[in-house]
Protein backbone atom coordinates (compact mmCIF):
# COMPACT_ATOMS: atom_id res chain seq x y z
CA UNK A 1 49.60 47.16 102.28
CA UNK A 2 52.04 46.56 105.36
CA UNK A 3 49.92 43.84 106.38
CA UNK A 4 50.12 42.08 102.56
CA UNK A 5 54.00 42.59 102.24
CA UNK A 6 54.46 40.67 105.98
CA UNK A 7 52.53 38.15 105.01
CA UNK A 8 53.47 37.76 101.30
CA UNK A 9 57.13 37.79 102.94
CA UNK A 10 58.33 40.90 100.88
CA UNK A 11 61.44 42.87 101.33
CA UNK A 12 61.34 46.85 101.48
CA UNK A 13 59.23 47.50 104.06
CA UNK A 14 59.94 50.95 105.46
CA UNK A 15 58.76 51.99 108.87
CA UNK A 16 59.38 55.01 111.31
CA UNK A 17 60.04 54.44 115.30
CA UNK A 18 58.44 57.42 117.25
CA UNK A 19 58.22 57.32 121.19
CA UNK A 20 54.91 58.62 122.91
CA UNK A 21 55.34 62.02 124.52
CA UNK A 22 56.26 61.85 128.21
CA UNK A 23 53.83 60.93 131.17
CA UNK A 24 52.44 64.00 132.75
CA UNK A 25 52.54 66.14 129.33
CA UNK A 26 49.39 68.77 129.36
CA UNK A 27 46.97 67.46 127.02
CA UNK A 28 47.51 71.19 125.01
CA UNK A 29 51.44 70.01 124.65
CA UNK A 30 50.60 66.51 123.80
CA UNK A 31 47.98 67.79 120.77
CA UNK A 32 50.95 70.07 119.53
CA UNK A 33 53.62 67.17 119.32
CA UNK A 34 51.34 64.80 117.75
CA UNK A 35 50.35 67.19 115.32
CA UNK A 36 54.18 67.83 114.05
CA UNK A 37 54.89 64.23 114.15
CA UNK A 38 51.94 63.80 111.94
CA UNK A 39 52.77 67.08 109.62
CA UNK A 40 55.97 65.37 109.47
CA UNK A 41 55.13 61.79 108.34
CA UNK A 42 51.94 62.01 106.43
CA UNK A 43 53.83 63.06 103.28
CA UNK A 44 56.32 60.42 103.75
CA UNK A 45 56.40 57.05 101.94
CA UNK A 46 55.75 54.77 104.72
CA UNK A 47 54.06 51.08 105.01
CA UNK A 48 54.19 51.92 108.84
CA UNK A 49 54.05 53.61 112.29
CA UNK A 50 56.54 52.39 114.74
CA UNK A 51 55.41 53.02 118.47
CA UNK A 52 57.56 51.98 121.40
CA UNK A 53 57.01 51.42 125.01
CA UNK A 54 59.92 52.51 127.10
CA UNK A 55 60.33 50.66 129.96
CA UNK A 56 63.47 51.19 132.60
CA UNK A 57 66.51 49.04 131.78
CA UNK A 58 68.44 49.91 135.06
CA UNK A 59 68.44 46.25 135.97
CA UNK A 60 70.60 45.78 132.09
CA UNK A 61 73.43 47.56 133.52
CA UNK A 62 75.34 49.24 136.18
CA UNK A 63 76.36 52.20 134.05
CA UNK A 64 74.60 55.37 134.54
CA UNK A 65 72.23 56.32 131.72
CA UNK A 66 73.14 59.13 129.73
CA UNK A 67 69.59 60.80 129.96
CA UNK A 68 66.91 60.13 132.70
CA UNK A 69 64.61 57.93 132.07
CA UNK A 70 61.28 59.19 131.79
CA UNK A 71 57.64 57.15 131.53
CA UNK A 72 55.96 57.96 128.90
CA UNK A 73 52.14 58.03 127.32
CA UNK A 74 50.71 54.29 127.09
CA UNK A 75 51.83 53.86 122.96
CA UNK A 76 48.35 52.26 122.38
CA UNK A 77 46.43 54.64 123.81
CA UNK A 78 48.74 57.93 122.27
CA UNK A 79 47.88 56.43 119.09
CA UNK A 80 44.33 55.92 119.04
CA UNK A 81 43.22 59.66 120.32
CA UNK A 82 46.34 61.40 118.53
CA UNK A 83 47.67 60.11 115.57
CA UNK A 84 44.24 58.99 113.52
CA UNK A 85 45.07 61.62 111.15
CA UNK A 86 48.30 59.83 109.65
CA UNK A 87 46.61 56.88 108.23
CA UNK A 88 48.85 54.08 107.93
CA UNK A 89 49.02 50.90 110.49
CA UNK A 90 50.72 51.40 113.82
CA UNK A 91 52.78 48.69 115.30
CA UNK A 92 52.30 48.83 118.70
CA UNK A 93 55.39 47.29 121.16
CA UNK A 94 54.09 46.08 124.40
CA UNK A 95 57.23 45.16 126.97
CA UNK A 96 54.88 42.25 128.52
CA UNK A 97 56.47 42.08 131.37
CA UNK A 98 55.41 45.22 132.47
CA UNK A 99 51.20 44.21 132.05
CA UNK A 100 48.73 42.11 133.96
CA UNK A 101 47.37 40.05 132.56
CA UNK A 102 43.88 41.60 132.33
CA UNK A 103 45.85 44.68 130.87
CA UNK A 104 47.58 42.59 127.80
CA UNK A 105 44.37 40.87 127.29
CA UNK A 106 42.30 44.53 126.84
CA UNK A 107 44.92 45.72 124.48
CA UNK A 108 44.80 42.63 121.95
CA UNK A 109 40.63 42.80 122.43
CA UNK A 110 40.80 46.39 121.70
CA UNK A 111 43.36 46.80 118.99
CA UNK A 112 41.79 46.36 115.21
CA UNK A 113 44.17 43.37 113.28
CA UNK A 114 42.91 45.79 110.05
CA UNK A 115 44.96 48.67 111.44
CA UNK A 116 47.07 47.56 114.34
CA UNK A 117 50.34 44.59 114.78
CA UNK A 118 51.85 44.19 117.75
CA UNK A 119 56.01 43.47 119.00
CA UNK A 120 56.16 41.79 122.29
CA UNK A 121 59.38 43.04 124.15
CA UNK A 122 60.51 40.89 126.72
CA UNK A 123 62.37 41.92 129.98
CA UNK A 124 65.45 43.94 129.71
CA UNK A 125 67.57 41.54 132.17
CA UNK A 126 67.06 38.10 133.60
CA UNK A 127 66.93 39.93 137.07
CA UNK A 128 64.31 42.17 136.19
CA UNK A 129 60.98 41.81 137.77
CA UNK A 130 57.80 40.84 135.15
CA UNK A 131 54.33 40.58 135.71
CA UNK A 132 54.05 38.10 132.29
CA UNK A 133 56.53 36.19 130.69
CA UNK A 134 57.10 36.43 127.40
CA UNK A 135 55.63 32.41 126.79
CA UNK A 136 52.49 33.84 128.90
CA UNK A 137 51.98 36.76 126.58
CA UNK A 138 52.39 34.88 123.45
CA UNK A 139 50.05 32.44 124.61
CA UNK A 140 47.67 35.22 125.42
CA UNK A 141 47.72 36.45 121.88
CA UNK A 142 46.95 33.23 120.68
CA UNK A 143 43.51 32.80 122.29
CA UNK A 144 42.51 36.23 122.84
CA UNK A 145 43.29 37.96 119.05
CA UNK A 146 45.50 35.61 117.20
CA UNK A 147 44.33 37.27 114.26
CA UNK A 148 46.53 40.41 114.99
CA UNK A 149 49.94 40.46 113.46
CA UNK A 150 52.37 39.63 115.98
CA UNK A 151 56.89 40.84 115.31
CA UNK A 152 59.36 40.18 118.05
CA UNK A 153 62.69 41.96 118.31
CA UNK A 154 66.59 40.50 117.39
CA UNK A 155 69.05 42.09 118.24
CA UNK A 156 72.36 40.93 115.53
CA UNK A 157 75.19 42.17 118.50
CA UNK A 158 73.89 39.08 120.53
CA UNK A 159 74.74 36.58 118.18
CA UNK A 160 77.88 37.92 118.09
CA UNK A 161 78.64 36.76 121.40
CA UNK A 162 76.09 34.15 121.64
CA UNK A 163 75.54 32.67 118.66
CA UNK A 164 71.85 31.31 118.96
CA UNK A 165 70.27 34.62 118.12
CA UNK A 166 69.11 32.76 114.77
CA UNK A 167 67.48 30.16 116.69
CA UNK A 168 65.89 32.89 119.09
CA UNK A 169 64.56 33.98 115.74
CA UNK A 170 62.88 30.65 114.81
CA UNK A 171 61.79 29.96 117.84
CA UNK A 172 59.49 33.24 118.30
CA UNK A 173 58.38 32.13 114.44
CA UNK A 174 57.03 29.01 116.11
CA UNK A 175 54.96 31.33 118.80
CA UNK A 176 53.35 33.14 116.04
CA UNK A 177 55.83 36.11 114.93
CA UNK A 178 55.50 37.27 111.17
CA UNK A 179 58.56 39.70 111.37
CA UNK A 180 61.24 41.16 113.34
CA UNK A 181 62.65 44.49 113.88
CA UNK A 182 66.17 44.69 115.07
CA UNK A 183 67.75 46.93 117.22
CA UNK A 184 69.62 50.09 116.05
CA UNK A 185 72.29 48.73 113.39
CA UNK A 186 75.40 50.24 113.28
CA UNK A 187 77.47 47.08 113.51
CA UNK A 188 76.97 45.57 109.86
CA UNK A 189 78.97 42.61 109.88
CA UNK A 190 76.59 41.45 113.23
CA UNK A 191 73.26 41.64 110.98
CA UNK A 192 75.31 39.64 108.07
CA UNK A 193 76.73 36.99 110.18
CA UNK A 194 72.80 36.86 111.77
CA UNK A 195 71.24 37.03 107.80
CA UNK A 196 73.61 34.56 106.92
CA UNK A 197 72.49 31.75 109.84
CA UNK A 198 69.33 32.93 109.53
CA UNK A 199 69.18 31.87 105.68
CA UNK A 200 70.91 28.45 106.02
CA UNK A 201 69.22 26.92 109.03
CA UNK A 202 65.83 28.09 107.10
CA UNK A 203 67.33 26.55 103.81
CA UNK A 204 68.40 23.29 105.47
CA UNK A 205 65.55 22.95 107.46
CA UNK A 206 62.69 23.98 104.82
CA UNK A 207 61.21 26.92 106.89
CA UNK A 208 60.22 29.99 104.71
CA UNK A 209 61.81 33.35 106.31
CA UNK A 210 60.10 36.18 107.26
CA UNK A 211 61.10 39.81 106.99
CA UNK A 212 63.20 41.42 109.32
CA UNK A 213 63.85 44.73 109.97
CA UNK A 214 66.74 46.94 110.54
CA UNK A 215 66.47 49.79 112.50
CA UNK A 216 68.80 52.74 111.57
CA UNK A 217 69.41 55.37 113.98
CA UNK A 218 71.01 58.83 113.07
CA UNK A 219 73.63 60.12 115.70
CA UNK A 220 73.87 63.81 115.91
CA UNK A 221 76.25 64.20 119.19
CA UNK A 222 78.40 62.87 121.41
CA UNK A 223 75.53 62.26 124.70
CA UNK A 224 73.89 60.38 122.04
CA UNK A 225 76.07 58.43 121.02
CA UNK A 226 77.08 57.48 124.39
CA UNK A 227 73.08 56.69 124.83
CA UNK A 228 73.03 54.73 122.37
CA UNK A 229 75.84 52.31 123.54
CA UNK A 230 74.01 52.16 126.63
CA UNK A 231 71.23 51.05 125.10
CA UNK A 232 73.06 48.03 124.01
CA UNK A 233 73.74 49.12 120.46
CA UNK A 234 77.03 47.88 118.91
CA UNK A 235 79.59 50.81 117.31
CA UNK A 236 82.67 49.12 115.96
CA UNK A 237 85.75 51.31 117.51
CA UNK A 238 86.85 52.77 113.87
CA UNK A 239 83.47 53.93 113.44
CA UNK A 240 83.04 55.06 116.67
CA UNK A 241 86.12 57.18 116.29
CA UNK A 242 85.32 58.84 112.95
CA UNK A 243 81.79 59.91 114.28
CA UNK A 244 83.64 61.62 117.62
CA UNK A 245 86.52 63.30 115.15
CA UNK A 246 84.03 64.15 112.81
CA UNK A 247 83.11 67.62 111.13
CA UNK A 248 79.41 67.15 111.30
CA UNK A 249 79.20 63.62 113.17
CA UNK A 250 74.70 64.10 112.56
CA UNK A 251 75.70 63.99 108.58
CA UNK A 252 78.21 61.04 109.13
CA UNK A 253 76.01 58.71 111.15
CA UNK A 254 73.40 59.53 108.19
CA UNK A 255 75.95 58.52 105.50
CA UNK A 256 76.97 55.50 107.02
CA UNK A 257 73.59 54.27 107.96
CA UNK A 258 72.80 54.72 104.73
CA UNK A 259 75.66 52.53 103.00
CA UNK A 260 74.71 50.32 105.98
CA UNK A 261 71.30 49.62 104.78
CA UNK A 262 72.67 49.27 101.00
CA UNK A 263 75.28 47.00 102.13
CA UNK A 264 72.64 44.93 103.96
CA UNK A 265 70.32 44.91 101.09
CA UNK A 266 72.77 43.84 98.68
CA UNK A 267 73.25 40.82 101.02
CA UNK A 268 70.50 39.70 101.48
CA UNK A 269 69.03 40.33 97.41
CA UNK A 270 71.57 37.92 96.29
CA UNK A 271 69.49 35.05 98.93
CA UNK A 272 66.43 36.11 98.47
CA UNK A 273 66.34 37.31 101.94
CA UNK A 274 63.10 39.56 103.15
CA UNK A 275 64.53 42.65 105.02
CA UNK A 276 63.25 46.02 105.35
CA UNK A 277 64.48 49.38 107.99
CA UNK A 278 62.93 50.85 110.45
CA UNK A 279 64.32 54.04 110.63
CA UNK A 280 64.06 56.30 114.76
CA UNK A 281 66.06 58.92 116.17
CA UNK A 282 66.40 58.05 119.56
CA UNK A 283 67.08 61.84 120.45
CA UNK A 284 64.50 64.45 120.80
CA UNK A 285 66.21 67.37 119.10
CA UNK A 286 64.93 68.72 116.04
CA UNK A 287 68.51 68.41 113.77
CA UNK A 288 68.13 64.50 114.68
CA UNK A 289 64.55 64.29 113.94
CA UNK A 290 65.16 65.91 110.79
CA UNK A 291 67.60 63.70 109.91
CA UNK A 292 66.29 60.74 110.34
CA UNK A 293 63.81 62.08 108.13
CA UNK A 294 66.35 62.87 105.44
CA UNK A 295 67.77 59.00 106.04
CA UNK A 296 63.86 57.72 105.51
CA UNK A 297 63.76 60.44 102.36
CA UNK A 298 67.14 58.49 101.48
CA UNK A 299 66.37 54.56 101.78
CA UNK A 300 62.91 55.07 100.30
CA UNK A 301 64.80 56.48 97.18
C-alpha cells in the first residue's frame, strides 16, 4: 500500500525510523535485536520501515557530539537477512556520498521497487569529503532502476534561516523524488512556514505536491536532548525549558510531539496538503523505544 499512497499523493502515511545495529555486533547479538525490533513492529499499524545510514557529521560542527559515533550494519544489507519477517516495505537511506559508484549502482540493481524505496542523503557539510554527489547519484538512479521509489530529506529549520528550503524541495521533485521525510520536528512554526511556501509556489506554478513527512522524535533525558540539538534539530527555548524542568521530560516530549503532529495536520487538511510522520527514537534505551512506540500507538489513533 505505501507504494499506492506515494504515488496517489495521500496524506497519513505512518512510518518508523530504526538504525541498523552497530558494526562489529556478533551475528548471535545482531539475530536477538532484530528479532525485538520485529516483535515490536509487526503488530503495529505501519505503511513502512524506516532504515537509516549513519554517517559521521564531525565536519557539520565543531561541538563535541554528545555520544560517539559509531558505524553501523550496511541498512540494505541488515534488512534483507534480518528483518524479512516484518513484512512491510523498507525505505532504505543511502548518504551517497559515502558510495562508489559501483557500490550505489549494486544497491539500486539489487533492491526489489515491489518491496524497497530509497532516500538519498547528501553530505553533512559543504567541506565534507564525497565519493558521489548528490546530482551523480540521482542520475544513477535514473538509468540503473528508475523504477524504484526515490524520497529526499527537508529539513523545515533551514528555511528558517534560508528561505529556499521550498525550492530545495521542488528541485529534488524534478530529479525524480516522490516524497520527503523531514528531520526530527520539534520546531512547528518551521514546518508551517515550509508547508505554507511549499503549497503556494506549487499552487502558482501548477505542480502537484507530494507527501512529506514529519519525523517525531521522543526525548526521554537531558544527553538526548542535547544530541538531538547537535544533530541540527530545532527546540524553541520555551520548549526547551519545560522539557529540562519537567517531571517526566520522556512523557512531555511525547505530549508535545503529539499536539505537534495534530497541529501540523490540521494545517495542512485545510490545503489539501499530503503529509504523513515518521516517527524514531534517536536513543537506544528501552523507556525511549517504548515511547516512541506509544507516540506511533498515538498518531495512528
Amino acid at each position: 500500500m505505501l507504494l499506492e499512497k506515494i504515488k496517489n499523493r495521500e496524506s497519513g502515511i505512518v512510518l518508523y525510523g530504526i538504525t541498523p545495529p552497530k558494526k562489529g555486533t556478533d551475528q548471535e547479538k545482531v539475530e536477538e535485536i532484530s528479532t525485538k525490533q520485529i516483535e515490536r513492529l509487526q503488530s503495529l499499524n505501519l505503511d513502512g520501515l524506516v532504515l537509516y545510514d549513519i554517517q559521521d557529521e564531525k565536519s557539520r560542527t565543531s561541538e563535541a557530539r554528545p555520544f560517539p559515533f559509531m558505524e553501523t550494519l550496511d541498512a540494505f544489507s541488515y534488512s534483507q537477512a534480518h528483518l524479512k519477517g516484518l513484512n512491510i516495505p523498507k525505505i532504505v537511506y543511502r548518504a551517497v556520498g559515502k558510495y562508489s559508484e559501483t557500490e550505489l549502482t549494486e544497491f539500486l540493481e539489487t533492491a526489489s521497487p515491489e518491496e524497497v524505496l530509497t532516500v538519498f542523503v547528501g553530505a553533512a557539510s559543504k567541506s565534507q569529503d564525497v565519493t558521489l554527489t548528490m546530482s551523480q547519484a540521482y542520475e544513477l538512479r535514473s538509468k540503473t532502476n528508475s523504477n524504484i521509489l526515490l524520497g529526499g530529506v527537508t529539513i523545515p529549520e533551514r528555511h528558517q534561516s534560508k528561505g529556499d528550503e521550498h525550492l530545495r524541495v521542488f528541485d529534488k521533485i524534478k530529479q525524480g523524488c516522490s516524497f520527503f521525510v523531514s528531520q526530527g520536528v520539534y520546531d512547528v512554526n518551521a514546518s508551517k512556514n515550509l508547508l505554507s511556501e511549499y503549497y503556494y509556489y506549487g499552487k502558482e506554478n501548477n505542480i502537484p505536491l507530494v507527501p512529506i513527512l514529519f519525523t517525531l522524535t521522543p526525548c526521554g533525558s537531558v544527553k538526548t536532548l542535547e544530541f538531538m540539538k547537535w544533530l541540527g534539530i530545532s527546540i524553541p527555548k520555551w520548549l526547551e525549558n519545560e522539557l529540562i524542568h519537567s517531571d517526566d521530560i520522556l512523557q512531555q516530549s511525547v505530549d508535545y510531539s503529539e499536539q505537534s503532529w495534530l497541529e501540523l495536520k490540521k494545517f495542512a487538511d485545510e490545503k489539501n496538503i499530503p503529509i504523513g510522520c515518521n516517527i524514531e527514537s534517536v536513543a537506544i534505551r528501552k523507556v525511549e523505544i517504548d515511547a516512541s512506540i506509544e507516540l506511533l500507538n498515538r498518531i495512528s489513533r
